[in-house]
C-alpha atoms as a PDB file:
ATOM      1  CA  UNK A   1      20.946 -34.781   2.868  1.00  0.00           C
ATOM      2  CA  UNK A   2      23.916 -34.031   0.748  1.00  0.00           C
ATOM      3  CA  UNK A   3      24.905 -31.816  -2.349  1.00  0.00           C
ATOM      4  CA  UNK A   4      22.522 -32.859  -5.223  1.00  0.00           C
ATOM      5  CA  UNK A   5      20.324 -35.233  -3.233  1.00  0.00           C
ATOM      6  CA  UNK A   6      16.718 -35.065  -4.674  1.00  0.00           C
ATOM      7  CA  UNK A   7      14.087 -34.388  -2.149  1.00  0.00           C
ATOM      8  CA  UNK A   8      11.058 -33.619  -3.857  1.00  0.00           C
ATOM      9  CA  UNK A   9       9.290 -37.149  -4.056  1.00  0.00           C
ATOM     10  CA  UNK A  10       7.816 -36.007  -7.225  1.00  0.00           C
ATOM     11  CA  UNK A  11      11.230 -35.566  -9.061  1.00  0.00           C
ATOM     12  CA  UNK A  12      12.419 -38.720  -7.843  1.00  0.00           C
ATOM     13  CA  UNK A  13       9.244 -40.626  -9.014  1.00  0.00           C
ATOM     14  CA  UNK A  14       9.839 -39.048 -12.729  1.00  0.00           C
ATOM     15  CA  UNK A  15      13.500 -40.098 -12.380  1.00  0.00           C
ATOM     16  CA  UNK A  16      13.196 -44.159 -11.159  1.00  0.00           C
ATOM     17  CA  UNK A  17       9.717 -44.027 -13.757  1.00  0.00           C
ATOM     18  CA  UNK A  18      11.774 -42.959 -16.273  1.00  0.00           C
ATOM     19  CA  UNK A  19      14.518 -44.905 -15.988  1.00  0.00           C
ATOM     20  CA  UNK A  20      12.355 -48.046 -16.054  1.00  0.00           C
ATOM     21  CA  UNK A  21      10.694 -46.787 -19.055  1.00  0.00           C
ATOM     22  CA  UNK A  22      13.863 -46.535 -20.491  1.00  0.00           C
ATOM     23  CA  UNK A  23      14.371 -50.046 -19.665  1.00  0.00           C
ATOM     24  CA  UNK A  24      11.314 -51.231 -20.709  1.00  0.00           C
ATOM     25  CA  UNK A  25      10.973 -50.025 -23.614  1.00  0.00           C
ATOM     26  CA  UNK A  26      13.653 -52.605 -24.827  1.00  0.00           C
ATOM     27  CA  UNK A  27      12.103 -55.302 -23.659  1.00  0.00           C
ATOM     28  CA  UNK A  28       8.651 -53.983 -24.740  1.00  0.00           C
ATOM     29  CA  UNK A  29       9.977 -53.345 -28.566  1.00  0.00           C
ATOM     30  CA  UNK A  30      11.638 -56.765 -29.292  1.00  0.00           C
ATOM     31  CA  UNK A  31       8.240 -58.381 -27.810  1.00  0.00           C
ATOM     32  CA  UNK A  32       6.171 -56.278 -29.982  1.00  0.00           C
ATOM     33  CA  UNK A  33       8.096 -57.356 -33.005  1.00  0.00           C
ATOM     34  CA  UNK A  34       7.980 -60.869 -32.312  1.00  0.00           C
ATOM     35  CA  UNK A  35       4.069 -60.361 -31.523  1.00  0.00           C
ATOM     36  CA  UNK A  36       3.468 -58.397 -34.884  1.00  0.00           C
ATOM     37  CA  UNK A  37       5.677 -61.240 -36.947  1.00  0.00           C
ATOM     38  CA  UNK A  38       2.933 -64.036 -35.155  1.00  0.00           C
ATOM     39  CA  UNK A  39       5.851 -65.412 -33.268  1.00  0.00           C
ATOM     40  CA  UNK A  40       3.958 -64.626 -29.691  1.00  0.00           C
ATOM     41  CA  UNK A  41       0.404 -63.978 -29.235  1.00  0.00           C
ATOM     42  CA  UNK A  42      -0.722 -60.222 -27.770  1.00  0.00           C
ATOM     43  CA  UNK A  43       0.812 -59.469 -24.249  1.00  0.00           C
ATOM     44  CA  UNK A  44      -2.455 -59.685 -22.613  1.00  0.00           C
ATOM     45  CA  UNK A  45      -3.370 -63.339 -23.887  1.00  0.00           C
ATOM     46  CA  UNK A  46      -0.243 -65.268 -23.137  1.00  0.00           C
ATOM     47  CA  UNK A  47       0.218 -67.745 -21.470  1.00  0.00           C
ATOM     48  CA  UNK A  48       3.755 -68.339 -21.168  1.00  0.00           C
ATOM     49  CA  UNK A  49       4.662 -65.275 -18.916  1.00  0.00           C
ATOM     50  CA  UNK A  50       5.276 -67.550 -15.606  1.00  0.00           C
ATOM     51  CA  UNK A  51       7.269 -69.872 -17.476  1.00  0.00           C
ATOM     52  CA  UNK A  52       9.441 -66.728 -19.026  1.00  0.00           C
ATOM     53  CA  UNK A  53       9.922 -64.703 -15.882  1.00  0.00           C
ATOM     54  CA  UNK A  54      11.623 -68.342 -14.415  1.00  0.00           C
ATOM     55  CA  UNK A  55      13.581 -68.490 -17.815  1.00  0.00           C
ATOM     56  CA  UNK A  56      15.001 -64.959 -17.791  1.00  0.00           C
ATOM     57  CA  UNK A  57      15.532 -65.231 -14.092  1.00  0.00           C
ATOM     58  CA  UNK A  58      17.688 -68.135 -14.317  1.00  0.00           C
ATOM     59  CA  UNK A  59      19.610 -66.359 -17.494  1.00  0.00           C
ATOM     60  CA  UNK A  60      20.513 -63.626 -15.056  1.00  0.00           C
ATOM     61  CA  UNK A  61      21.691 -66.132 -12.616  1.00  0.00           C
ATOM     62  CA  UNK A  62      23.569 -67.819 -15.009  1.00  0.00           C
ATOM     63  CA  UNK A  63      25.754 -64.542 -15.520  1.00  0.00           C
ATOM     64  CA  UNK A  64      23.651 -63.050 -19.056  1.00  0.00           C
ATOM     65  CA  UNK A  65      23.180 -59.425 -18.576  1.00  0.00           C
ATOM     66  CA  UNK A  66      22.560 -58.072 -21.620  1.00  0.00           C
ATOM     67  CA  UNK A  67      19.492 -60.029 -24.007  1.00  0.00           C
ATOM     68  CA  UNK A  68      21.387 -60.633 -27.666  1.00  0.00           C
ATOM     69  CA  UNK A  69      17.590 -59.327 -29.177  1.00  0.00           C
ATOM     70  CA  UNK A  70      16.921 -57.027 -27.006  1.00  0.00           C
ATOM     71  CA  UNK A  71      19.688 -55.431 -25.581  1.00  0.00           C
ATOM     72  CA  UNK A  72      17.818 -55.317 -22.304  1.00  0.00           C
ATOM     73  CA  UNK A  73      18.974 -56.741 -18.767  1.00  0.00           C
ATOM     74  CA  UNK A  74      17.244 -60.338 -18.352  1.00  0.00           C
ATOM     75  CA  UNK A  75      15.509 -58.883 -15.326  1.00  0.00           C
ATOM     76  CA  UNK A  76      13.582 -56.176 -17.311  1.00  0.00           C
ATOM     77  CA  UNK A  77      12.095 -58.719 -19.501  1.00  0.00           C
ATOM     78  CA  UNK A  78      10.728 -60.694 -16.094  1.00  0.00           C
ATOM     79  CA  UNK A  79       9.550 -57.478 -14.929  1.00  0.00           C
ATOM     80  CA  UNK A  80       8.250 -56.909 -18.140  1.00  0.00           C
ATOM     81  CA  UNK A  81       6.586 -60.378 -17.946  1.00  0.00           C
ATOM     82  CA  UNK A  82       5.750 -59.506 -14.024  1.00  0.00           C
ATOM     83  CA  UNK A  83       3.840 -56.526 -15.012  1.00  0.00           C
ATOM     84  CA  UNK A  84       1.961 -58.324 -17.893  1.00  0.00           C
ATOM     85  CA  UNK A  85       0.287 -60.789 -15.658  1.00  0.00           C
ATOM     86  CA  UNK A  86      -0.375 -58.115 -13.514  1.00  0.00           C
ATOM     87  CA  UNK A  87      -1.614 -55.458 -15.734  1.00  0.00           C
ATOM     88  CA  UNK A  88      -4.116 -59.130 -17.187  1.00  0.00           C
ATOM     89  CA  UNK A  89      -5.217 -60.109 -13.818  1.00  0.00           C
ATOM     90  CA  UNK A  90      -6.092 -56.634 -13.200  1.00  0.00           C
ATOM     91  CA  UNK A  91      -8.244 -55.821 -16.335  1.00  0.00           C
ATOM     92  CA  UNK A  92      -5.530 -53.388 -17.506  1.00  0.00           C
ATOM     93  CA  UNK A  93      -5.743 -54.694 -21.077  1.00  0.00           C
ATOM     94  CA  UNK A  94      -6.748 -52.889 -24.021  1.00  0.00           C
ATOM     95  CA  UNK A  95     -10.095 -52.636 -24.828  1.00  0.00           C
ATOM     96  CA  UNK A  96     -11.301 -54.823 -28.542  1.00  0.00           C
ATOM     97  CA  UNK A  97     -13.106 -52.507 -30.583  1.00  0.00           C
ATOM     98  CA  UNK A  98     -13.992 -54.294 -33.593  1.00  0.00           C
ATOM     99  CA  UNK A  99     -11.126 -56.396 -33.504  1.00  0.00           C
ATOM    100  CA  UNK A 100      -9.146 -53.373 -33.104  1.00  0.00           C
ATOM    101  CA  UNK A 101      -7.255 -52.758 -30.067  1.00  0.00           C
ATOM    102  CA  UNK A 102      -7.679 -49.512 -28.062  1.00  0.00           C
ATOM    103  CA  UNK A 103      -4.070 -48.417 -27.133  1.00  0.00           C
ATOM    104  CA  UNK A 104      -4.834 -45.103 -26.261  1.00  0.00           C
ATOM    105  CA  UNK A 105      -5.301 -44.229 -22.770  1.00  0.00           C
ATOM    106  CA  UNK A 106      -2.058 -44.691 -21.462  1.00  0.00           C
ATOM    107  CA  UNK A 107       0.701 -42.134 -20.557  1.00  0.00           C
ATOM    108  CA  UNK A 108       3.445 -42.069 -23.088  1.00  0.00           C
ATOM    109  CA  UNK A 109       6.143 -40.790 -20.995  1.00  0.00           C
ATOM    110  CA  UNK A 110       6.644 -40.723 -17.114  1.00  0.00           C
ATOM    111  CA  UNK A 111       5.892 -37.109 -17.152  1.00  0.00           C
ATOM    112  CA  UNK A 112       2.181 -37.863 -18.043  1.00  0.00           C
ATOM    113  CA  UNK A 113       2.015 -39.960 -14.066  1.00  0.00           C
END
């Protein structure tokens, strides 16, 4: 391996993991505005997520790589979308306690994987 190469699989983890959180966080904070406003129901009970991953997929193909509300590459948002229907069909959802949701068991930066 050359010069500068990383070869401890836990540094590279923290770098891609970071780097997507990075990313995500774009995607994640223009949702979460739109979500808070009533424009788009919570993450974890909507149902337009297919429909969106096809819609920001075919954005990208059509040459947009930058979102004009986000400022995030179309194909974070359909990972973003990706990972919601995963994260639903997997029961990773936040918990209802008394109508409020339980947002506190998650990491909050890639050093917390």
């Amino acid at each position: 391996m050359g010069a500068g190469t990383m070869t401890d699989w836990a540094e590279e983890r923290t770098d891609v993991l970071e780097r997507f959180y990075t990313e995500l966080l774009k995607a994640t904070g223009d949702g979460s505005k739109k979500r808070q406003s009533g424009e788009k129901p919570p993450w974890y009970n909507d149902d337009s997520h297919e429909a969106a991953i096809f819609s920001h997929l075919t954005k990208w193909k059509r040459g947009e790589l930058v979102d004009p509300d986000s400022g995030a590459h179309p194909l974070v948002h359909a990972a973003w979308r990706c990972l919601a229907i995963a994260c639903t069909e997997t029961g990773n959802v936040p918990q209802e306690v008394d109508d409020v949701h339980e947002y506190t068991n998650y990491p909050r930066s890639a050093q917390e994987w």
